[in-house]
C-alpha atoms as a PDB file:
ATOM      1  CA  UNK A   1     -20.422 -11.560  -6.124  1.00  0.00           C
ATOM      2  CA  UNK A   2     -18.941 -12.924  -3.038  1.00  0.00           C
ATOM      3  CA  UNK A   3     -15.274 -12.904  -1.556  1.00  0.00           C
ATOM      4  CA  UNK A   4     -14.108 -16.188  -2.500  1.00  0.00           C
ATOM      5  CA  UNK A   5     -13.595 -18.142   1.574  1.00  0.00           C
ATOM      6  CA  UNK A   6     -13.366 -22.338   1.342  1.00  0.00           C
ATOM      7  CA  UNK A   7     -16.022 -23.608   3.344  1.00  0.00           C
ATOM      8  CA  UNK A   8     -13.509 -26.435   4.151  1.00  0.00           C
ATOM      9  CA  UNK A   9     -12.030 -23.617   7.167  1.00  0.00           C
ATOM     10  CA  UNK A  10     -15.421 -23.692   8.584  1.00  0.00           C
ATOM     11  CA  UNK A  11     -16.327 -27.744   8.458  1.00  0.00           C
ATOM     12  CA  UNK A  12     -16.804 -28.465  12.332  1.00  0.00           C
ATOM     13  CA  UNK A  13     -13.097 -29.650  13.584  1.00  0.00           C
ATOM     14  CA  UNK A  14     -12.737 -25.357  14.451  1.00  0.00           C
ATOM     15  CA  UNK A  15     -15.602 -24.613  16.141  1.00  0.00           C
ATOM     16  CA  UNK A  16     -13.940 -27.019  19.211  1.00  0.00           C
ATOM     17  CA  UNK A  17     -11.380 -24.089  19.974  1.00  0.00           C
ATOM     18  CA  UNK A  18     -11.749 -21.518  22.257  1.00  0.00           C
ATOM     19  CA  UNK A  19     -12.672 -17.991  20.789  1.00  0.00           C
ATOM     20  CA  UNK A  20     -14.293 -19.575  17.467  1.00  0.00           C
ATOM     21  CA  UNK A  21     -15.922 -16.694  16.242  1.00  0.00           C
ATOM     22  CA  UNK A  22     -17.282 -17.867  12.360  1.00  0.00           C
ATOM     23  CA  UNK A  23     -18.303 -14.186  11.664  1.00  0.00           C
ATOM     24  CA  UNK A  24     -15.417 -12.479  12.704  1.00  0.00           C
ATOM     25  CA  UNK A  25     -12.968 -15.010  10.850  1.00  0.00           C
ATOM     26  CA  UNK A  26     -14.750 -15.140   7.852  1.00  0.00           C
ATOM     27  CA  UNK A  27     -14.934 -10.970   7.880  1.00  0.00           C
ATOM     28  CA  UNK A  28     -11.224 -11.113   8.544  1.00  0.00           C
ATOM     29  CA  UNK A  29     -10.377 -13.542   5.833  1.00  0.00           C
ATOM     30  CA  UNK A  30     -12.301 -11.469   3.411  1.00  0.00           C
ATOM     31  CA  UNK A  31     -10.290  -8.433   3.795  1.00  0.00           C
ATOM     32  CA  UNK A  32      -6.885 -10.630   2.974  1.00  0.00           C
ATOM     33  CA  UNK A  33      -8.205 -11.936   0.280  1.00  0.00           C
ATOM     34  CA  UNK A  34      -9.842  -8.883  -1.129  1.00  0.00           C
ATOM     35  CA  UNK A  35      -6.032  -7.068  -0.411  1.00  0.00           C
ATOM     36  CA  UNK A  36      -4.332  -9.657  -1.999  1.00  0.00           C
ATOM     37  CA  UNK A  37      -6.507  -9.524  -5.245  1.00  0.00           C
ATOM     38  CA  UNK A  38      -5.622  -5.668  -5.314  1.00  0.00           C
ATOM     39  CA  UNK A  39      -2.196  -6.273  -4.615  1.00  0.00           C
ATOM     40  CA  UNK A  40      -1.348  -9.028  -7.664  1.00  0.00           C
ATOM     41  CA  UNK A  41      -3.637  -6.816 -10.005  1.00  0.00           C
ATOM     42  CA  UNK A  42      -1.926  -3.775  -9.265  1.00  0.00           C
ATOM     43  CA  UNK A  43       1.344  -6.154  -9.385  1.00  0.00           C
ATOM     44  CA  UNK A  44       0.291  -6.785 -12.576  1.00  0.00           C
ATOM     45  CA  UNK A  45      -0.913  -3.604 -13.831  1.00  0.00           C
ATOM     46  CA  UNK A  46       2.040  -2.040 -12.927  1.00  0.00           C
ATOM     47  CA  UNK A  47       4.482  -4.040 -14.260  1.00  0.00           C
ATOM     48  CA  UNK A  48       4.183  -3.360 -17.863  1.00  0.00           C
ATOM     49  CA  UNK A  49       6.042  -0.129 -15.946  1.00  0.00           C
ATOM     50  CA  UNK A  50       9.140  -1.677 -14.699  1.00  0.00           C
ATOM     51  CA  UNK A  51       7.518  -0.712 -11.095  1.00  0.00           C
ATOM     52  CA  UNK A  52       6.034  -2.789  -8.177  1.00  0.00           C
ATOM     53  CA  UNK A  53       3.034  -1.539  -5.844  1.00  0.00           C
ATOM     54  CA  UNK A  54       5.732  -0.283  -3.643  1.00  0.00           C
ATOM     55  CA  UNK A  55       8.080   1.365  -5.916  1.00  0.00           C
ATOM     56  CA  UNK A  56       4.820   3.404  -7.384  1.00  0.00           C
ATOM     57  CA  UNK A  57       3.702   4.283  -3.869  1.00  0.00           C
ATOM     58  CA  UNK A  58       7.179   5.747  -3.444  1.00  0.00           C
ATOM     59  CA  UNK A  59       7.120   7.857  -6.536  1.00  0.00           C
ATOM     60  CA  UNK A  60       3.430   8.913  -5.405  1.00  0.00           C
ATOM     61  CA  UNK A  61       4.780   9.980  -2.241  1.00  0.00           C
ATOM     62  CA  UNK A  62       7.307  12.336  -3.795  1.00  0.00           C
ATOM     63  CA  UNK A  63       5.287  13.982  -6.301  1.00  0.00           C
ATOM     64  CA  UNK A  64       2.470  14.414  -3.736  1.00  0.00           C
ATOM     65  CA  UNK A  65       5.544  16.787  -2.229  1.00  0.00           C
ATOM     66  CA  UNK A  66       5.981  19.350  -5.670  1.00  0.00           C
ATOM     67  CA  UNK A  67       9.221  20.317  -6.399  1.00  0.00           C
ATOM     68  CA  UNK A  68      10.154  19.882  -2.755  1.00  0.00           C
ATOM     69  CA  UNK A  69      13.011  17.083  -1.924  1.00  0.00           C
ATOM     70  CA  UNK A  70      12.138  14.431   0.821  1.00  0.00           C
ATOM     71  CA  UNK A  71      14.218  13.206   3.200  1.00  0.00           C
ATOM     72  CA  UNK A  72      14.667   8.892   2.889  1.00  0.00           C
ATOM     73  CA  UNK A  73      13.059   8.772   6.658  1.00  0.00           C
ATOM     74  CA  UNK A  74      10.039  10.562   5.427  1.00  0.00           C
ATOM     75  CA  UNK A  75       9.332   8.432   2.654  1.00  0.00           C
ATOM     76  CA  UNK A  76       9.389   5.690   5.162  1.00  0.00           C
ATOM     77  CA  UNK A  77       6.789   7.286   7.485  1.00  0.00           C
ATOM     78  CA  UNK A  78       4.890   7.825   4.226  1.00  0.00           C
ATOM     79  CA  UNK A  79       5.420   3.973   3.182  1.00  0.00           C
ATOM     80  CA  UNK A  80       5.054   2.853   6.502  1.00  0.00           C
ATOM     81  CA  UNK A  81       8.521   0.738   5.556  1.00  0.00           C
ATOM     82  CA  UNK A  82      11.635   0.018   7.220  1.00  0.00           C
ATOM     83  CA  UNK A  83      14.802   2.177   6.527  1.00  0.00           C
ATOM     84  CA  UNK A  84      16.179  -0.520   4.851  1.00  0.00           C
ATOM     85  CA  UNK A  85      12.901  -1.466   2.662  1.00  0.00           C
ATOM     86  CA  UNK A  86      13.264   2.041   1.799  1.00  0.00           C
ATOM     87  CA  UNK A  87      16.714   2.618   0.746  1.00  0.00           C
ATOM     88  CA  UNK A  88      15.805  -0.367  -1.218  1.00  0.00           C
ATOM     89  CA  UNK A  89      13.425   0.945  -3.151  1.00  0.00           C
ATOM     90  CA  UNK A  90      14.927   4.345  -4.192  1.00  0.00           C
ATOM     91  CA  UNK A  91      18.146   2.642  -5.231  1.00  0.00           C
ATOM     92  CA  UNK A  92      15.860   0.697  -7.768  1.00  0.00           C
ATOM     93  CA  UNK A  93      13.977   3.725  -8.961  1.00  0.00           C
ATOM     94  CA  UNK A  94      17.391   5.755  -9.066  1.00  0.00           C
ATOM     95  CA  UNK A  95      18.486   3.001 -10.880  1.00  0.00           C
ATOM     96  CA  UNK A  96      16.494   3.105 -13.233  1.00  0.00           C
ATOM     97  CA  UNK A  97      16.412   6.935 -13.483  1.00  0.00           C
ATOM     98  CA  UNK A  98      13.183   7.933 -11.504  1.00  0.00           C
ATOM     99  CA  UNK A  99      14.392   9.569  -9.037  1.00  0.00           C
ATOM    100  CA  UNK A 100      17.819  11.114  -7.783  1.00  0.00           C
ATOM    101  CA  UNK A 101      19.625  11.608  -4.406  1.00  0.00           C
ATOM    102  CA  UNK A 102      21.099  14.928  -3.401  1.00  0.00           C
ATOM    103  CA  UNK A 103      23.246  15.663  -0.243  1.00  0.00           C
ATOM    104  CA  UNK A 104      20.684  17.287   2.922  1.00  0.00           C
ATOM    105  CA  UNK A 105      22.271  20.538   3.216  1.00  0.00           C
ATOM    106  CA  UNK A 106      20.743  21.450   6.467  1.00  0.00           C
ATOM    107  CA  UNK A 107      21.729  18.137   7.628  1.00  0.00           C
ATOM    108  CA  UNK A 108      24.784  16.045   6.607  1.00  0.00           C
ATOM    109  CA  UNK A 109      23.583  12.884   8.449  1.00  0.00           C
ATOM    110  CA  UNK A 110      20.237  12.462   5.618  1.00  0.00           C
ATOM    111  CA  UNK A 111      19.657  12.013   2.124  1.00  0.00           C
ATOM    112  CA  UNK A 112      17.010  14.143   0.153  1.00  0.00           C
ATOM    113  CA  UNK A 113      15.699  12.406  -2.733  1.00  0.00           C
ATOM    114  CA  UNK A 114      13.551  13.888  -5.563  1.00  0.00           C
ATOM    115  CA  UNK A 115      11.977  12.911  -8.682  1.00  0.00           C
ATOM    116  CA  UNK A 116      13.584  13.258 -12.076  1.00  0.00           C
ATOM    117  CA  UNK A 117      12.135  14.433 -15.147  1.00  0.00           C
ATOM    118  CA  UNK A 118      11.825  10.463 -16.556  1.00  0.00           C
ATOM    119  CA  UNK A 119      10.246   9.674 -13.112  1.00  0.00           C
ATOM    120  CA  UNK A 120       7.734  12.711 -13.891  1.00  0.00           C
ATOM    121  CA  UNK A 121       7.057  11.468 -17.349  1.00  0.00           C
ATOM    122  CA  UNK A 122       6.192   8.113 -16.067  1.00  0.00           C
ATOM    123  CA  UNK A 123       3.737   9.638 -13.548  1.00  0.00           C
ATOM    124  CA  UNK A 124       2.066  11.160 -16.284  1.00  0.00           C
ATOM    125  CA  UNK A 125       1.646   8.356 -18.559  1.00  0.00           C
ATOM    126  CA  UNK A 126       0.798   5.969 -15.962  1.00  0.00           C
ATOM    127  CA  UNK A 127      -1.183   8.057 -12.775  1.00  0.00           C
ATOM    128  CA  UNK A 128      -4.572   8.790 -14.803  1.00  0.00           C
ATOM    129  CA  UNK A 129      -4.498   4.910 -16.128  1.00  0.00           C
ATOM    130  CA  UNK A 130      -4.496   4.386 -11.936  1.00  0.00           C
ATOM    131  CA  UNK A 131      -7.041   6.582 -10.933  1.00  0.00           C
ATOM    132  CA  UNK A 132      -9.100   5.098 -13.691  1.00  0.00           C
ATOM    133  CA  UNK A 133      -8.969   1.621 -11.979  1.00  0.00           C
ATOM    134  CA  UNK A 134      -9.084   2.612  -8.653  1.00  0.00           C
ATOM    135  CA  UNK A 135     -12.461   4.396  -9.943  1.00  0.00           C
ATOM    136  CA  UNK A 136     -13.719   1.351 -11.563  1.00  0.00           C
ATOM    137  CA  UNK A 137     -13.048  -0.472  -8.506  1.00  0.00           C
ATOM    138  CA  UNK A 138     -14.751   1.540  -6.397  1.00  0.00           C
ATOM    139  CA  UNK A 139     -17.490   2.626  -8.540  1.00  0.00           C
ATOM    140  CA  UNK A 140     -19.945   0.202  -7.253  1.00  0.00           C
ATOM    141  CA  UNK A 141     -19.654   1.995  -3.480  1.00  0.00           C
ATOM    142  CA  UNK A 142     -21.608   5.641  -3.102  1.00  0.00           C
ATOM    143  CA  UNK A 143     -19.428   8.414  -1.877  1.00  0.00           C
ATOM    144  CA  UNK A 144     -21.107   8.094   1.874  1.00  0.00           C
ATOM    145  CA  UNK A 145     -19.873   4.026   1.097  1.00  0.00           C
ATOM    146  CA  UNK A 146     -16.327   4.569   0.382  1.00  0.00           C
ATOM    147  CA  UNK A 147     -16.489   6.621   3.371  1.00  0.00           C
ATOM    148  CA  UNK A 148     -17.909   4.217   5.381  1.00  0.00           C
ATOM    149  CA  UNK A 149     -15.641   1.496   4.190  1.00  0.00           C
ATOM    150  CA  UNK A 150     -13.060   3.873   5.438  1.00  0.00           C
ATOM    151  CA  UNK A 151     -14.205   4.408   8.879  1.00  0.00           C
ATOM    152  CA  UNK A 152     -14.979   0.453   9.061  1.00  0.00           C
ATOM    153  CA  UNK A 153     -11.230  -0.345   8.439  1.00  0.00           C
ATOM    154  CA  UNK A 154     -10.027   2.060  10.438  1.00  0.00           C
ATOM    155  CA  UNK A 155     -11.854   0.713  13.448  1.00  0.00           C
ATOM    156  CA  UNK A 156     -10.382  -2.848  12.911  1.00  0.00           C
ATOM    157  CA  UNK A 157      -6.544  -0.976  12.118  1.00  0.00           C
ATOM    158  CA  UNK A 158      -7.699   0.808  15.723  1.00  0.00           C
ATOM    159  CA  UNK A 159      -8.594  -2.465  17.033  1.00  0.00           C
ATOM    160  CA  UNK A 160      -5.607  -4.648  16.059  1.00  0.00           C
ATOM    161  CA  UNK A 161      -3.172  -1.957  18.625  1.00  0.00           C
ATOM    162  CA  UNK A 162       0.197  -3.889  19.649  1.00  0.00           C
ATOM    163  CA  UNK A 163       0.659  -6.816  16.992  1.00  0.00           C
ATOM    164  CA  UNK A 164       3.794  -7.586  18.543  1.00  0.00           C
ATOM    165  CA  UNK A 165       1.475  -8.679  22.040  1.00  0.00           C
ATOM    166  CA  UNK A 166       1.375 -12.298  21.855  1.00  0.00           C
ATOM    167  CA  UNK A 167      -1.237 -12.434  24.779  1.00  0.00           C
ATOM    168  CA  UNK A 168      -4.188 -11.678  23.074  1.00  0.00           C
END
């Protein structure tokens, strides 16, 4: 199976432009697609839970912790979100029970947040249904694959540096 990429980008009327590099577009272009695909089916997937990709990740990220609170700002290092993206999400999930603020007390300026005992129950019902897919998924890649898939995305992450520099 291939990663679905319209031949129509690559017709003739690009190749005219400086930089044109066919390999290294159609490389690119294959990783968005091949994200997006993961992100609708685990939009979809997780859905039947009331939760999106993002609101799961958050509840991932605080049971990956124990028992132990988190502070708002470290689920948004974890998330790589905004603050505001954040506070977002855990007035959703507290909304709907998941999870619960408390008061910081070794610091009155944050917010530690926690998981309930309905956000716990979820995690069990729905994290081994999760794992299963991301298994099936990456069942067709060996061990020393996945790893080099790994490596191979980290170099391009390493590669991209500044987005915000328009000059390059």
């Amino acid at each position: 199976m291939t990663v679905p990429i319209p031949d129509e980008i690559f017709d003739g009327s690009l190749q005219g432009y400086q930089g044109f590099d066919r390999l290294a577009i159609q490389t690119i272009l294959a990783l968005k697609v091949t994200a997006h695909r993961l992100e609708n089916c685990a939009g979809v997937w997780f859905d039947e839970y009331g939760l999106t990709p993002a609101k799961l990740n958050a509840l991932i990220c605080l049971r990956a912790r124990g028992d132990q609170p988190m502070r708002l700002s470290e689920v948004g290092d974890y998330l790589f979100s905004t603050r505001a993206n954040v506070t977002g999400l855990i007035d959703g999930l507290e909304r709907d029970g998941l999870v619960k603020r408390t008061a910081n007390p070794g610091d009155r300026r944050s917010t530690l947040v926690s998981l309930t005992n309905k956000g716990l129950g979820l995690l069990a019902v729905l994290l081994p249904k999760h794992f299963a897919r991301v298994h099936r998924i990456t069942s067709d890649l060996s061990p020393a694959e996945q790893r080099q898939l790994i490596a191979l995305l980290a170099k391009i992450f390493g590669a991209m540096g500044d987005l915000n520099d328009s000059s390059t």
